[in-house]
PDB file of N, CA and C in Angstrom:
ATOM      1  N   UNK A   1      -9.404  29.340  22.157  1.00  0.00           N
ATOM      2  CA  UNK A   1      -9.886  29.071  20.818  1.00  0.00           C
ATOM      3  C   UNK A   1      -8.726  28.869  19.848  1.00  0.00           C
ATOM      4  N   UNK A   2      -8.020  29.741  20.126  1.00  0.00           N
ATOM      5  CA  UNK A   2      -6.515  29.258  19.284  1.00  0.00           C
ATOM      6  C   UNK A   2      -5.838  28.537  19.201  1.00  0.00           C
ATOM      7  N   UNK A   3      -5.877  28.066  20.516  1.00  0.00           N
ATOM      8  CA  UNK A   3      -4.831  26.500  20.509  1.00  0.00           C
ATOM      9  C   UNK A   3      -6.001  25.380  20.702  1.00  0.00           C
ATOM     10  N   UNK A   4      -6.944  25.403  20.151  1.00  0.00           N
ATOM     11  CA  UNK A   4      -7.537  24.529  19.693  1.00  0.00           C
ATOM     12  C   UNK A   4      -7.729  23.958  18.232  1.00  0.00           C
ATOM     13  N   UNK A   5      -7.732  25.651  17.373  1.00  0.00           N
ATOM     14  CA  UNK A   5      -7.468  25.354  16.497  1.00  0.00           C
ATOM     15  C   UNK A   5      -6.053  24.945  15.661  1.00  0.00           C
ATOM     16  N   UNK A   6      -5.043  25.730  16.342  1.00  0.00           N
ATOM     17  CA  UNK A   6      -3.689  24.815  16.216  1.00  0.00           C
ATOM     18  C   UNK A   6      -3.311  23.464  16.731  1.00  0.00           C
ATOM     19  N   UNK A   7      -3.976  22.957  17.437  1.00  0.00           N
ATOM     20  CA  UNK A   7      -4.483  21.541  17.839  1.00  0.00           C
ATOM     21  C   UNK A   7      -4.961  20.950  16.533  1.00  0.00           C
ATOM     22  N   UNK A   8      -5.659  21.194  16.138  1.00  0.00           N
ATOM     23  CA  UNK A   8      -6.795  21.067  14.704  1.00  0.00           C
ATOM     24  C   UNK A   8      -5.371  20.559  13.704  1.00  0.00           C
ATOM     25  N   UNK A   9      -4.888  21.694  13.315  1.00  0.00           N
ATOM     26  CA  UNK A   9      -4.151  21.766  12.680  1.00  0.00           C
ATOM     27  C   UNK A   9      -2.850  20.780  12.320  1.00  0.00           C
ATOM     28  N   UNK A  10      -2.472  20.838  13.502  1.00  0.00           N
ATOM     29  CA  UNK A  10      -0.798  20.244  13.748  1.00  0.00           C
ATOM     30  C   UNK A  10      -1.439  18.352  13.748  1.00  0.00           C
ATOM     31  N   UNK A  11      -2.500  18.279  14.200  1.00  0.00           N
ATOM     32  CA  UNK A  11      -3.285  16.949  13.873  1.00  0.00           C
ATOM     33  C   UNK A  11      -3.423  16.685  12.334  1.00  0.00           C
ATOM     34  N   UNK A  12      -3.570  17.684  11.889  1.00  0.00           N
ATOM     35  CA  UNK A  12      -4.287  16.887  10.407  1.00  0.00           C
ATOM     36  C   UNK A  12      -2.804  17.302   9.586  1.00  0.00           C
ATOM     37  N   UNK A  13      -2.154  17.820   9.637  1.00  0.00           N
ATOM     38  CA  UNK A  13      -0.721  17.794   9.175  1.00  0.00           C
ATOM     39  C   UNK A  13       0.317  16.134   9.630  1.00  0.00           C
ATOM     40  N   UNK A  14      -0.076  16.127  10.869  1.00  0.00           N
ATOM     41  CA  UNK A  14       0.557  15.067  11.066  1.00  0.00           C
ATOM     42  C   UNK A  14      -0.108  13.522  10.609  1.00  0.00           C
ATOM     43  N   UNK A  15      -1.547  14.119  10.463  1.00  0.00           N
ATOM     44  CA  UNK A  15      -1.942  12.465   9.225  1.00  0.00           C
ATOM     45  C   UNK A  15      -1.703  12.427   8.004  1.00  0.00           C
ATOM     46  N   UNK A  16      -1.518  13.817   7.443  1.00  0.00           N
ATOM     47  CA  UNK A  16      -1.463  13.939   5.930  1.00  0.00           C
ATOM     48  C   UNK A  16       0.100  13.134   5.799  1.00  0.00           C
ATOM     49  N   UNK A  17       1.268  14.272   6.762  1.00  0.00           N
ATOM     50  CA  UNK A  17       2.638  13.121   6.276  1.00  0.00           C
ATOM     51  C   UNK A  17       2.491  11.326   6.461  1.00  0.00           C
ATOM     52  N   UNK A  18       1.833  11.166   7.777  1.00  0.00           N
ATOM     53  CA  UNK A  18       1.833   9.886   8.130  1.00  0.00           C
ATOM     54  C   UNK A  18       1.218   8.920   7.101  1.00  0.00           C
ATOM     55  N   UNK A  19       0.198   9.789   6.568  1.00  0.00           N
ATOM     56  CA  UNK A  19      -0.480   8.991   5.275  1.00  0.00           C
ATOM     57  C   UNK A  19      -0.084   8.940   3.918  1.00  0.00           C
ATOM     58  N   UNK A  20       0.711  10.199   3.719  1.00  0.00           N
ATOM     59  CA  UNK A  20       1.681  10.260   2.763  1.00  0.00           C
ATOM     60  C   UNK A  20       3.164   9.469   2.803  1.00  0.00           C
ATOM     61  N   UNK A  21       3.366   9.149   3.899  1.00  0.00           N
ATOM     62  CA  UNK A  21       5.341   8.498   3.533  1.00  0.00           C
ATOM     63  C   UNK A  21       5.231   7.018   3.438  1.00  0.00           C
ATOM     64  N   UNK A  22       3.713   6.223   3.252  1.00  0.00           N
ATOM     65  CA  UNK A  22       4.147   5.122   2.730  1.00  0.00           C
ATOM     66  C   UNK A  22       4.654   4.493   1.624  1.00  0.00           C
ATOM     67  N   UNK A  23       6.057   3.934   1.240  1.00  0.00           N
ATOM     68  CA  UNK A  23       6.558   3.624   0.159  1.00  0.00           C
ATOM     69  C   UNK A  23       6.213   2.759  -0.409  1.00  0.00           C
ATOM     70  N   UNK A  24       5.526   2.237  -1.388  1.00  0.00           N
ATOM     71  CA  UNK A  24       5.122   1.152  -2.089  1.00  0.00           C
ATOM     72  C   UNK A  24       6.325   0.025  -2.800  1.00  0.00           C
ATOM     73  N   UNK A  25       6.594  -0.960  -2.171  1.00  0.00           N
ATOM     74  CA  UNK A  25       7.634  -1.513  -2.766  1.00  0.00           C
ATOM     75  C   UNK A  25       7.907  -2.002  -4.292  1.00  0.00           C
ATOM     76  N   UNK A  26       8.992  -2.130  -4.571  1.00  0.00           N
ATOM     77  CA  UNK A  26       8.967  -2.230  -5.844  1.00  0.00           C
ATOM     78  C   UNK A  26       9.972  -3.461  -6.207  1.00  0.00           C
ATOM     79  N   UNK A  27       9.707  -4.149  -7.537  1.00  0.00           N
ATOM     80  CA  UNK A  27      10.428  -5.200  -8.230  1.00  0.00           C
ATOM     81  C   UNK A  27      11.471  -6.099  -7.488  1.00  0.00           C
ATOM     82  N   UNK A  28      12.749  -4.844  -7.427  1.00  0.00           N
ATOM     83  CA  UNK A  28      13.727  -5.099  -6.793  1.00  0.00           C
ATOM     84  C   UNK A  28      13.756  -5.574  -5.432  1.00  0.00           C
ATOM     85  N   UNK A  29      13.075  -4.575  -4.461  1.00  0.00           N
ATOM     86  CA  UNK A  29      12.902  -4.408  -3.391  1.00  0.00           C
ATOM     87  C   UNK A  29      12.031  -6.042  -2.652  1.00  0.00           C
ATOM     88  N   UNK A  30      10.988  -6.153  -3.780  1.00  0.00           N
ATOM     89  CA  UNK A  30      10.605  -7.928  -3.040  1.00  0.00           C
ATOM     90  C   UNK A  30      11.526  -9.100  -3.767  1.00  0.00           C
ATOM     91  N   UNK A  31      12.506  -8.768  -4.304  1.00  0.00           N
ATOM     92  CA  UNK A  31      13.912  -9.626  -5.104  1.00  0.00           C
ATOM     93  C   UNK A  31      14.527  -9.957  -4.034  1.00  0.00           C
ATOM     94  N   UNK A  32      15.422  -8.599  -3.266  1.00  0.00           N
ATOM     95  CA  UNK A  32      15.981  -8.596  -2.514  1.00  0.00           C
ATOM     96  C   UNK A  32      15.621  -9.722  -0.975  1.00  0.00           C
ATOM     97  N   UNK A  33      14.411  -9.422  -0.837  1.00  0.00           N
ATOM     98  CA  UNK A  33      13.453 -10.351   0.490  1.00  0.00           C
ATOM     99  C   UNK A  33      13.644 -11.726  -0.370  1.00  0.00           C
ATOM    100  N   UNK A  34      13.144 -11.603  -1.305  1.00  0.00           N
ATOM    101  CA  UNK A  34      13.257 -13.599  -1.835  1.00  0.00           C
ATOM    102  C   UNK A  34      14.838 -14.095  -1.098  1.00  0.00           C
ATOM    103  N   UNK A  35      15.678 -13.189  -1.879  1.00  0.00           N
ATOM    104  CA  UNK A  35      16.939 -14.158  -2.150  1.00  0.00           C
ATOM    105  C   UNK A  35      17.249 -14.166  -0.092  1.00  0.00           C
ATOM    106  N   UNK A  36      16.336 -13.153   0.645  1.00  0.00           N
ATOM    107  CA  UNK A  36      17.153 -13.379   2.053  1.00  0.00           C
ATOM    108  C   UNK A  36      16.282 -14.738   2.601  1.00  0.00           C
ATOM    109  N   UNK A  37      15.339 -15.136   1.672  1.00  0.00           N
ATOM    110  CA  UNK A  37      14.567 -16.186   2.163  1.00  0.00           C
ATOM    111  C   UNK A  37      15.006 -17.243   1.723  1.00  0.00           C
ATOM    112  N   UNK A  38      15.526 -17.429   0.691  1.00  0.00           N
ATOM    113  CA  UNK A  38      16.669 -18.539  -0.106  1.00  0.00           C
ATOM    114  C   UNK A  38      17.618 -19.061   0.628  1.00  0.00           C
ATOM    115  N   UNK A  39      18.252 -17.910   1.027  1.00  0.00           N
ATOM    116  CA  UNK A  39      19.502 -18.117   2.646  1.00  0.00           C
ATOM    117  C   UNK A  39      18.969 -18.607   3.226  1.00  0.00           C
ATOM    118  N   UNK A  40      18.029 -18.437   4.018  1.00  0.00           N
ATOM    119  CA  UNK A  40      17.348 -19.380   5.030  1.00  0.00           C
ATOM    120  C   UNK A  40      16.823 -20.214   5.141  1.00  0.00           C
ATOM    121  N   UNK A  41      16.509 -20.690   3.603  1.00  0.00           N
ATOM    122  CA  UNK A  41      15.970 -21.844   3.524  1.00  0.00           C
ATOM    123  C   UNK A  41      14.494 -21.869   3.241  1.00  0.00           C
ATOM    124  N   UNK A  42      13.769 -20.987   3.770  1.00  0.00           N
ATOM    125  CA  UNK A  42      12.171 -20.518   3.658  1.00  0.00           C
ATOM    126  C   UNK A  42      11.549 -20.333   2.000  1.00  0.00           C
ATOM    127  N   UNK A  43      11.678 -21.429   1.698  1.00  0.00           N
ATOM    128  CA  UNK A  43      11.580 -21.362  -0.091  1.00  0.00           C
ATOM    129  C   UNK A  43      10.225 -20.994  -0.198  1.00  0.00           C
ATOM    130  N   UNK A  44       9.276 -21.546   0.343  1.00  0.00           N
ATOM    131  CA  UNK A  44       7.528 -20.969   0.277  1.00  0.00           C
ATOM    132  C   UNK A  44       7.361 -19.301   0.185  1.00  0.00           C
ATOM    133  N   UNK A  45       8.047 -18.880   1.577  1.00  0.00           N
ATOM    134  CA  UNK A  45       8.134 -17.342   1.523  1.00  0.00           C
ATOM    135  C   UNK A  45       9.276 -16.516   0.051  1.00  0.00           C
ATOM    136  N   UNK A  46       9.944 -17.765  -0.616  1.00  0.00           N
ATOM    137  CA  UNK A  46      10.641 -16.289  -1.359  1.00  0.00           C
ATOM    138  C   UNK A  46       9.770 -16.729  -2.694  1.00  0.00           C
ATOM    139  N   UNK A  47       8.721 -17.846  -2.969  1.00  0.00           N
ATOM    140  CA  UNK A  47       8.384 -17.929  -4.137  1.00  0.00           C
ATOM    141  C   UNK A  47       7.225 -16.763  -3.880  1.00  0.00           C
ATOM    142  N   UNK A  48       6.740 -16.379  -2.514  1.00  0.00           N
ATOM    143  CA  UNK A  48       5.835 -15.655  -2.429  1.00  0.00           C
ATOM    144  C   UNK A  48       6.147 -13.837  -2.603  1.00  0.00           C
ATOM    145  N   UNK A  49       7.451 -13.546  -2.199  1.00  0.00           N
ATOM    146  CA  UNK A  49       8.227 -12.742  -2.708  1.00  0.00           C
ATOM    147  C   UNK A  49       8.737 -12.728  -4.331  1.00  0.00           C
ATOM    148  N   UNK A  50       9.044 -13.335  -4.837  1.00  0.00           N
ATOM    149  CA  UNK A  50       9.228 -13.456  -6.504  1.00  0.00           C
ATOM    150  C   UNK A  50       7.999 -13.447  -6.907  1.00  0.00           C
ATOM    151  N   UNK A  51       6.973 -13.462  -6.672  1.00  0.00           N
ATOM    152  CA  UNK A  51       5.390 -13.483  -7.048  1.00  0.00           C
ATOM    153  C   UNK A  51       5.336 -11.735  -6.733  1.00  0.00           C
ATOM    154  N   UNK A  52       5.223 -11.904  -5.797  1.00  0.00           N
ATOM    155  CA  UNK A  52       5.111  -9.880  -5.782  1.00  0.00           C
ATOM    156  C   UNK A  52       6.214  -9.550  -6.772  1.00  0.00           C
ATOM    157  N   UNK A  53       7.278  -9.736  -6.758  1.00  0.00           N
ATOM    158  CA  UNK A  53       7.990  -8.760  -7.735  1.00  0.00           C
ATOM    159  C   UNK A  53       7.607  -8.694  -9.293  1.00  0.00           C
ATOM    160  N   UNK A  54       6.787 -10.241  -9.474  1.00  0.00           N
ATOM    161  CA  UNK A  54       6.212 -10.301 -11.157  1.00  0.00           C
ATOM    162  C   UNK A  54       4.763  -9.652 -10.897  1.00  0.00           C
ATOM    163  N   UNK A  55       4.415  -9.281 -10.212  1.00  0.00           N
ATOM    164  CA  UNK A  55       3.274  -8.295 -10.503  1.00  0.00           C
ATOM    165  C   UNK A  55       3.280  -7.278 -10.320  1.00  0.00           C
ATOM    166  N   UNK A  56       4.690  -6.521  -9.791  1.00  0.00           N
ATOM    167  CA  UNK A  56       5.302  -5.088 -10.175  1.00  0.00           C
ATOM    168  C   UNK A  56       5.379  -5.012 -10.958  1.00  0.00           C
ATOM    169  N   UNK A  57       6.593  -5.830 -11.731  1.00  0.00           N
ATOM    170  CA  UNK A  57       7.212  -5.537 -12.771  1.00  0.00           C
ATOM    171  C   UNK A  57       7.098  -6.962 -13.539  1.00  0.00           C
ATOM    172  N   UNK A  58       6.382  -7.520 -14.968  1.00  0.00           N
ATOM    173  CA  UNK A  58       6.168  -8.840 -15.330  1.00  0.00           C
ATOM    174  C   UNK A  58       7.209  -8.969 -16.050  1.00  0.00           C
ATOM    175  N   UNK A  59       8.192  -8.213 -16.227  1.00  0.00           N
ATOM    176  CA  UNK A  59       9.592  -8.517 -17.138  1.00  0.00           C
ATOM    177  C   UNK A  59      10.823  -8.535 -16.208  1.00  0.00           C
ATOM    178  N   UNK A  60      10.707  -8.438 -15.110  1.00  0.00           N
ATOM    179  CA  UNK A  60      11.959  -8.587 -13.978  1.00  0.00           C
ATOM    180  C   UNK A  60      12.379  -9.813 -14.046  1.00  0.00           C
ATOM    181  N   UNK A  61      13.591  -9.522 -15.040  1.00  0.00           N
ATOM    182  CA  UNK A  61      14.171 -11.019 -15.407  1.00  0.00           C
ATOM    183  C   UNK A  61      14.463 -12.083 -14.082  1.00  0.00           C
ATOM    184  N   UNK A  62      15.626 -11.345 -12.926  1.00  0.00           N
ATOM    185  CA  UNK A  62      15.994 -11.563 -12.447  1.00  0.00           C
ATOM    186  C   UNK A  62      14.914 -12.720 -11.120  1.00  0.00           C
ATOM    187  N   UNK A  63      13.986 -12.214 -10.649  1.00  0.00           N
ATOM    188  CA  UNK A  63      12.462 -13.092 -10.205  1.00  0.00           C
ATOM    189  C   UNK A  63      12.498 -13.851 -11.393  1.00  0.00           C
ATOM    190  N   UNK A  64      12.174 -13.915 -12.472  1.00  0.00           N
ATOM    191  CA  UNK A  64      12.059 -14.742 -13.351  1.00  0.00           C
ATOM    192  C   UNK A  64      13.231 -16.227 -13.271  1.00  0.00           C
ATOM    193  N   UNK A  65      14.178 -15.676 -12.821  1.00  0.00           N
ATOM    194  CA  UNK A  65      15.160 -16.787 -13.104  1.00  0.00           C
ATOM    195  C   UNK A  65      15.138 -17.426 -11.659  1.00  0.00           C
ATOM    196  N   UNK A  66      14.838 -16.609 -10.570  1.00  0.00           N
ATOM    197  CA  UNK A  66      15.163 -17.011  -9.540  1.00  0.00           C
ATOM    198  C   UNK A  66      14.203 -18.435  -8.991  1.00  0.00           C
ATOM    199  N   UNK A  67      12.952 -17.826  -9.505  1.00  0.00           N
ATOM    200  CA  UNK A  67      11.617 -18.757  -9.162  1.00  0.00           C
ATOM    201  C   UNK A  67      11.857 -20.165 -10.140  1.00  0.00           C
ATOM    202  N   UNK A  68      12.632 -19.860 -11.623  1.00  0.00           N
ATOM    203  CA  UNK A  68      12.448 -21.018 -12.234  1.00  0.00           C
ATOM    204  C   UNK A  68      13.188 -22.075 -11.638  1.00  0.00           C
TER     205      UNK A  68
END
């Protein structure tokens, strides 16, 4: 009965972190992906990246200049 319920346990601990450590990206972070898509040439994918970063943040100059 005990190590069932520590079964129980060590389960729902390990969804709570797993469900907890997703990082939500931010401004910068889809900036950074544009400009590696710029390098490569993949201009569709970084306008789609500079699009996420203006709906993080709608004053992120830097997306702003990049997309114009």
């Amino acid at each position: 009965m005990l190590s069932r319920a520590l079964f129980c346990f060590v389960v729902a601990v390990g969804l709570a972190v797993t469900c907890g450590s997703s990082v939500a990206a931010s401004a910068d972070d889809y900036f950074s992906e544009a400009q590696k898509y710029v390098a490569e040439g993949s201009v569709k994918s970084a306008i789609i990246e500079l699009k996420n970063a203006l709906q993080k943040d709608p004053t992120h100059v830097k997306s702003r200049l990049l997309l114009g």
